[in-house]
N, C-alpha and C. Protein backbone atom coordinates (compact mmCIF):
# COMPACT_ATOMS: atom_id res chain seq x y z
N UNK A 1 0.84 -1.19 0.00
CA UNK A 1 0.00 0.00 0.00
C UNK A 1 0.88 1.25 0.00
N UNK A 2 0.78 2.36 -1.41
CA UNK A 2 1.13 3.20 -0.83
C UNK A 2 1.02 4.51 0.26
N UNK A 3 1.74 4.55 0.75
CA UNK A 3 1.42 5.52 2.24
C UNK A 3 2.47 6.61 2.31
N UNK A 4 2.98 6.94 1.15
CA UNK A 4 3.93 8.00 1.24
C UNK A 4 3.13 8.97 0.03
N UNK A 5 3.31 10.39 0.54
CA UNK A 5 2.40 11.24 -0.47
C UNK A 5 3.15 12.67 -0.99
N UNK A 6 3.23 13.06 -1.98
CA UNK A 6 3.91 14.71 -2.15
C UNK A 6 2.28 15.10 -2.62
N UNK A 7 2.07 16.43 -2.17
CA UNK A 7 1.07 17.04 -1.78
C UNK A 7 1.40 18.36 -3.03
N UNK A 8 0.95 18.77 -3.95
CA UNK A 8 1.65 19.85 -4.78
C UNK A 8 0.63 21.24 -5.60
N UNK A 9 0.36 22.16 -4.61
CA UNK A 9 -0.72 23.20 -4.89
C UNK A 9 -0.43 24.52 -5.80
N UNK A 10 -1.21 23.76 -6.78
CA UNK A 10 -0.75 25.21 -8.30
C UNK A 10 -1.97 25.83 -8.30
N UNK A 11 -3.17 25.71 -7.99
CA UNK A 11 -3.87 25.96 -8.32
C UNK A 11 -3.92 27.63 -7.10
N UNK A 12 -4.59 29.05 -8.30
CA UNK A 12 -4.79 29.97 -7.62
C UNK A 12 -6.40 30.14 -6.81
N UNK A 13 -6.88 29.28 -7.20
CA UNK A 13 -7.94 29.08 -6.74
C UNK A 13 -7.85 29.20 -4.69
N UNK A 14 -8.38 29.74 -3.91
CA UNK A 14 -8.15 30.04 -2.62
C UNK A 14 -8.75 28.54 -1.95
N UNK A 15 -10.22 28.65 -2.55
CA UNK A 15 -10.99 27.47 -2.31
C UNK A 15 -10.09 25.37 -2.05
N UNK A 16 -9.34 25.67 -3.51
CA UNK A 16 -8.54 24.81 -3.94
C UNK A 16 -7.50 24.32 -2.72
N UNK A 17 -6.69 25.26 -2.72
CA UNK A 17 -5.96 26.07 -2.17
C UNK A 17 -6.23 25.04 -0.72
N UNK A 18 -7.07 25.87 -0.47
CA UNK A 18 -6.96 25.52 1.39
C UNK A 18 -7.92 23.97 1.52
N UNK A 19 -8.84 23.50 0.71
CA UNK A 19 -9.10 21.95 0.74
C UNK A 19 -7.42 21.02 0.62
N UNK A 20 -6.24 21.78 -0.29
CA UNK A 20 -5.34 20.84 -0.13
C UNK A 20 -4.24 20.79 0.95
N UNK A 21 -4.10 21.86 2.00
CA UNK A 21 -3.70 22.11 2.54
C UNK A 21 -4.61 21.37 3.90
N UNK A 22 -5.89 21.51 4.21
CA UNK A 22 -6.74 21.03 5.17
C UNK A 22 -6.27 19.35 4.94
N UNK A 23 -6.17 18.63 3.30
CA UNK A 23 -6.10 17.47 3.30
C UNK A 23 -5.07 16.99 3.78
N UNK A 24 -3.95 17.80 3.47
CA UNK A 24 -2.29 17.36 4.23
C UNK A 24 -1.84 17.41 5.90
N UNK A 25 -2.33 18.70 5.89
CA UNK A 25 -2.72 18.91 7.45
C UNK A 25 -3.81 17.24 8.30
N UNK A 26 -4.33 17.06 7.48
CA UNK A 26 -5.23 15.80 8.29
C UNK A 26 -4.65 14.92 7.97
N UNK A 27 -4.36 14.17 6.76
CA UNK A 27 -3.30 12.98 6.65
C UNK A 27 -2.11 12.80 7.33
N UNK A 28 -1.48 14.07 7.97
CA UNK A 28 -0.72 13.91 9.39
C UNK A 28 -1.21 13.80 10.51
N UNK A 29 -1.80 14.59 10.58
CA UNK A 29 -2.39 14.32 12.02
C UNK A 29 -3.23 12.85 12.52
N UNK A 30 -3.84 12.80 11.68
CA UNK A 30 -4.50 11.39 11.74
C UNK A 30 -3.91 10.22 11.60
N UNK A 31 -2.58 10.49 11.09
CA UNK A 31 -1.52 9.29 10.40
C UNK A 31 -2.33 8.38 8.88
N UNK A 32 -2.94 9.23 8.44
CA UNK A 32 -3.43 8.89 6.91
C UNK A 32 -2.39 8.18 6.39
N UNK A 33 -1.88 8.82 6.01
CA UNK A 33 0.01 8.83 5.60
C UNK A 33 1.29 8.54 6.70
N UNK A 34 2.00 7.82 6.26
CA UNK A 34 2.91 7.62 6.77
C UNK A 34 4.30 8.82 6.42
N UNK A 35 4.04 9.42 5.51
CA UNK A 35 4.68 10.63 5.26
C UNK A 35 3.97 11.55 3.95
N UNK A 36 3.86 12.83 4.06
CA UNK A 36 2.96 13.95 3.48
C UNK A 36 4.57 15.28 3.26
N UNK A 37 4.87 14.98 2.16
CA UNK A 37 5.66 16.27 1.74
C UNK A 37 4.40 17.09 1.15
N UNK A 38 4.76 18.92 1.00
CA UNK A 38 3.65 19.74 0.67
C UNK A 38 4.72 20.65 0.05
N UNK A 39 4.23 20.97 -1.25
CA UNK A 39 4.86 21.82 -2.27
C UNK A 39 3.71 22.88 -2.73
N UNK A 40 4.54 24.40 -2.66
CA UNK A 40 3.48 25.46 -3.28
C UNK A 40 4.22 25.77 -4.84
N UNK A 41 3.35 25.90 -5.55
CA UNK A 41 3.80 25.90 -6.92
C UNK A 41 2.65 27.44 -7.36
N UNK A 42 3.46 28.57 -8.42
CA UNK A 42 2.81 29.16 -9.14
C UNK A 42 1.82 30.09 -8.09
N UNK A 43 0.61 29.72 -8.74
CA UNK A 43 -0.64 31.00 -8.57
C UNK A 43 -1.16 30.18 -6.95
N UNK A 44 -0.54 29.16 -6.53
CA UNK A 44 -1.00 29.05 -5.04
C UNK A 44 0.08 29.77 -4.16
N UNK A 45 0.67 30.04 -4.85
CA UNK A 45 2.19 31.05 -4.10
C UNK A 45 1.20 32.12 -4.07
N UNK A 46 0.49 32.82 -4.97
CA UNK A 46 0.12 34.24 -4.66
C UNK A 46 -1.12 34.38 -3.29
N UNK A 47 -1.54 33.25 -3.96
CA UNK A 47 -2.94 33.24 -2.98
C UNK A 47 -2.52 32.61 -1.38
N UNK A 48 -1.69 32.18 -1.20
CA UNK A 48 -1.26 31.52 -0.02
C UNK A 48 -0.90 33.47 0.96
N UNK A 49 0.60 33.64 -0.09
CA UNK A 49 0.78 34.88 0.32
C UNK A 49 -0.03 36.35 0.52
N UNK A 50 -1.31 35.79 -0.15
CA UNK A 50 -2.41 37.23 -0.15
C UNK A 50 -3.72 37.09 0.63
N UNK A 51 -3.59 35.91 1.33
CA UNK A 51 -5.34 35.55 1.76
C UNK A 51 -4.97 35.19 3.27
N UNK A 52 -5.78 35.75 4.27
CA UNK A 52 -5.22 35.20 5.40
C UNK A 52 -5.83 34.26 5.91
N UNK A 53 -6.77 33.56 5.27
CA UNK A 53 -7.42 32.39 5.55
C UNK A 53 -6.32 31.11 5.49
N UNK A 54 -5.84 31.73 4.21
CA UNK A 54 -4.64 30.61 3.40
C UNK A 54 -3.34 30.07 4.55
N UNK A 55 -2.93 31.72 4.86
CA UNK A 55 -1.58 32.11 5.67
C UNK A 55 -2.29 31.22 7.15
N UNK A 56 -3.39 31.33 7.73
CA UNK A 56 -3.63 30.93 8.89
C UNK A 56 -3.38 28.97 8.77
N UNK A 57 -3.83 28.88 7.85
CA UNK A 57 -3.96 27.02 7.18
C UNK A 57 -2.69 26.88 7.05
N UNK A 58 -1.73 28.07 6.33
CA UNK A 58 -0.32 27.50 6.82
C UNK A 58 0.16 27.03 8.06
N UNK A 59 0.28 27.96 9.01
CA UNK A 59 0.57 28.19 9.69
C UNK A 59 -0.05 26.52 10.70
N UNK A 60 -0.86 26.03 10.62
CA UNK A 60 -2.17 24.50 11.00
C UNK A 60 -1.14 23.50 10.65
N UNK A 61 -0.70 23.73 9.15
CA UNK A 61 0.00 22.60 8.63
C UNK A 61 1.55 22.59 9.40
N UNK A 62 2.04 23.83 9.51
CA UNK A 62 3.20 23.39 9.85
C UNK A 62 3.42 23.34 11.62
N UNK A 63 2.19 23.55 12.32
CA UNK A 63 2.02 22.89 13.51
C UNK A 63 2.15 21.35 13.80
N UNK A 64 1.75 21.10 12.45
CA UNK A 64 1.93 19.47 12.30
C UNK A 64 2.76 18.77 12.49
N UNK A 65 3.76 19.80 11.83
CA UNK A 65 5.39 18.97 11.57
C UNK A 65 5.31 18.86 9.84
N UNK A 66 4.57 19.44 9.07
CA UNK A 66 4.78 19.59 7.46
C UNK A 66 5.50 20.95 7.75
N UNK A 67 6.49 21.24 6.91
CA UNK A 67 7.22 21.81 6.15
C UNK A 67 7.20 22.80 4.73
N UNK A 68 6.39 23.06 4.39
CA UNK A 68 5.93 23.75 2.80
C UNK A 68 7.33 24.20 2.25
N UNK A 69 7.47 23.63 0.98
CA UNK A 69 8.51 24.18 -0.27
C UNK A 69 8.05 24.90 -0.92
N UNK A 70 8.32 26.45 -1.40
CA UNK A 70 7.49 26.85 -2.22
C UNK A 70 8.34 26.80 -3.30
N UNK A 71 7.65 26.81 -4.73
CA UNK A 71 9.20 27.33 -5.69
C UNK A 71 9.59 28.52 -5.98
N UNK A 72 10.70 28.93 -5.90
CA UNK A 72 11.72 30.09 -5.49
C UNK A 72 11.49 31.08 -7.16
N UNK A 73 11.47 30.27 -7.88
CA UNK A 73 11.36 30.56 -9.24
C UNK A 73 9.85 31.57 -9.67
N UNK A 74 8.55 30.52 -9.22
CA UNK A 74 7.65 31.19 -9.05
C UNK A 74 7.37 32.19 -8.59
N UNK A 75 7.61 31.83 -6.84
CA UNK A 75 7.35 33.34 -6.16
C UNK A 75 8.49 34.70 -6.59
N UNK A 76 9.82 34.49 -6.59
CA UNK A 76 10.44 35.48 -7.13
C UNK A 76 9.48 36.38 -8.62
N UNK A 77 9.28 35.28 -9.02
CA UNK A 77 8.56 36.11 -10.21
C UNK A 77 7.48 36.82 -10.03
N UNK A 78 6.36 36.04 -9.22
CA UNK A 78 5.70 37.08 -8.67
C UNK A 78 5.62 38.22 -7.01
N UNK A 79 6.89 38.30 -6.94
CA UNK A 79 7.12 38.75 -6.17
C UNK A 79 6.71 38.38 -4.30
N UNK A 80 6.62 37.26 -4.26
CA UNK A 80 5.91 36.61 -3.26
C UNK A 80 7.13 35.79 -2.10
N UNK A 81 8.14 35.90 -2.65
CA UNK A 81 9.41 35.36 -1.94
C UNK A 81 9.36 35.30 -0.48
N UNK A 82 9.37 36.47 -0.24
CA UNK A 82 9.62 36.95 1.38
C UNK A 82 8.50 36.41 2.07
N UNK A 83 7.30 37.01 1.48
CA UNK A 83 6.36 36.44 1.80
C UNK A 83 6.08 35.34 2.99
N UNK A 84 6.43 34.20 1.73
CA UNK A 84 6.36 33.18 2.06
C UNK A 84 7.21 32.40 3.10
N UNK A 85 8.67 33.04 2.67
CA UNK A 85 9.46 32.83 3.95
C UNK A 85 9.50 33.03 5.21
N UNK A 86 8.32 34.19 5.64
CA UNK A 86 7.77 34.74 6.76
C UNK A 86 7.08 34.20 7.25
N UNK A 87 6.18 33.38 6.11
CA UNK A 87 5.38 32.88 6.72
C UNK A 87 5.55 31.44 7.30
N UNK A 88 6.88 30.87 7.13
CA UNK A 88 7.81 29.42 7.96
C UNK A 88 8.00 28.89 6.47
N UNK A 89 7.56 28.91 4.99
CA UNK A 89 7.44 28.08 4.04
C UNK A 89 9.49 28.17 3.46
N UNK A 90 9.76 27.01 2.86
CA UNK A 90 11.20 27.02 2.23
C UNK A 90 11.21 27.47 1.34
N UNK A 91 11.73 28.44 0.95
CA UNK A 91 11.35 29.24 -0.81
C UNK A 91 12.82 28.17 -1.07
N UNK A 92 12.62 27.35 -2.16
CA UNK A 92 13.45 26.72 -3.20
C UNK A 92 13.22 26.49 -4.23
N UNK A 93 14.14 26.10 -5.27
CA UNK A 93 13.32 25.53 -6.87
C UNK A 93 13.18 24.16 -6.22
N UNK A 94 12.03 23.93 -6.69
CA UNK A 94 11.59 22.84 -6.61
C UNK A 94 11.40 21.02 -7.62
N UNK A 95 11.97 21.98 -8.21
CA UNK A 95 12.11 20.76 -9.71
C UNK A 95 12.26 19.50 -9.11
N UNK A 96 13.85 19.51 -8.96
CA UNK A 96 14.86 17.81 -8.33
C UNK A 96 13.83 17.45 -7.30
N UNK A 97 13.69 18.27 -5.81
CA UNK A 97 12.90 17.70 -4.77
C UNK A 97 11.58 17.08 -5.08
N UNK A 98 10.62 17.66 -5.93
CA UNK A 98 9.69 17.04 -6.52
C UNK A 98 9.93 15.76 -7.10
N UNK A 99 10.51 15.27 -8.09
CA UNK A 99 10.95 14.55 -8.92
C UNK A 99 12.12 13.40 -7.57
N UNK A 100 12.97 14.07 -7.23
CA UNK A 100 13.38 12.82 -6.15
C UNK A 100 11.95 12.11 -5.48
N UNK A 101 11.45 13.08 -5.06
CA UNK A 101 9.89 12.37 -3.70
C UNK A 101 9.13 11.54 -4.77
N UNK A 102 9.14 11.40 -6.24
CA UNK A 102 8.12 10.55 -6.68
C UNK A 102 9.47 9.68 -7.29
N UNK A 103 10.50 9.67 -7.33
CA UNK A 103 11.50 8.17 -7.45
C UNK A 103 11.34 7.58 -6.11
N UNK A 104 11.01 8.59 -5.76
CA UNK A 104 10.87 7.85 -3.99
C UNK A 104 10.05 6.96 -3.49
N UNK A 105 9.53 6.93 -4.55
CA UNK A 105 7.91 6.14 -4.19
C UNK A 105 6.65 7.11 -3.38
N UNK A 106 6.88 8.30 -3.88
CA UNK A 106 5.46 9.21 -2.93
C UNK A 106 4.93 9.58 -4.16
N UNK A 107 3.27 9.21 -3.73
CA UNK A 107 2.40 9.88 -4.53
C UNK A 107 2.01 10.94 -4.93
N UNK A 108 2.12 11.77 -6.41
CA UNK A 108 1.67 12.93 -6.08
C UNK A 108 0.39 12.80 -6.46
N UNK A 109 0.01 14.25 -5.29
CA UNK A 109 -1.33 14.37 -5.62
C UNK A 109 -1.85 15.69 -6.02
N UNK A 110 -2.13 16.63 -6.86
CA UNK A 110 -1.98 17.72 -8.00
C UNK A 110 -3.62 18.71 -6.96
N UNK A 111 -3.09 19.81 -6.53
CA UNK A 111 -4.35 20.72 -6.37
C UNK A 111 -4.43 21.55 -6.86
């Protein structure tokens, strides 16, 4: 069974957004998963960094013990960098780490 998961939110959608974040946040806590990586990608970089509904759901998840990667590439571009770093998230490119976690055997799962 797999029980390892990468968690990966592009979507700018807010709605989107915080259902995938609520889902990662609970697959830890509950032990859904035996491990839950969480990646912000693109237009969930803006909305993470602009909504404080979003920023508060961060803030849930990484009570958990999740970690958020955002990509460095993205937010630089839209100016969301700091942001995010403020808000506890790892601004990195995210390419390799993505791509290692699914040689890894973790599922992704696309929000």
């Amino acid at each position: 069974m797999a029980d390892r998961l990468v968690v990966i939110l592009a979507s700018g959608d807010p709605r989107v957004v915080e259902a995938g974040l609520m889902y990662a946040r609970n697959a830890v806590k509950h032990r859904w998963m035996k491990e839950v990586k969480l990646f912000l990608f693109g237009p969930a970089e803006s909305a993470v960094a602009s909504e404080p509904t979003l920023r508060k759901a961060i803030e849930a998840v990484l009570d958990e013990g999740i970690a958020p990667m955002a990509c460095k590439a993205c937010s630089d571009k839209d100016s969301v960098s700091d942001a995010l770093a403020d808000l506890g998230c790892d601004v990195a490119y995210v390419g390799e780490p993505i791509s290692e976690a699914i040689r890894d055997g973790c599922i992704p799962m696309v929000w």
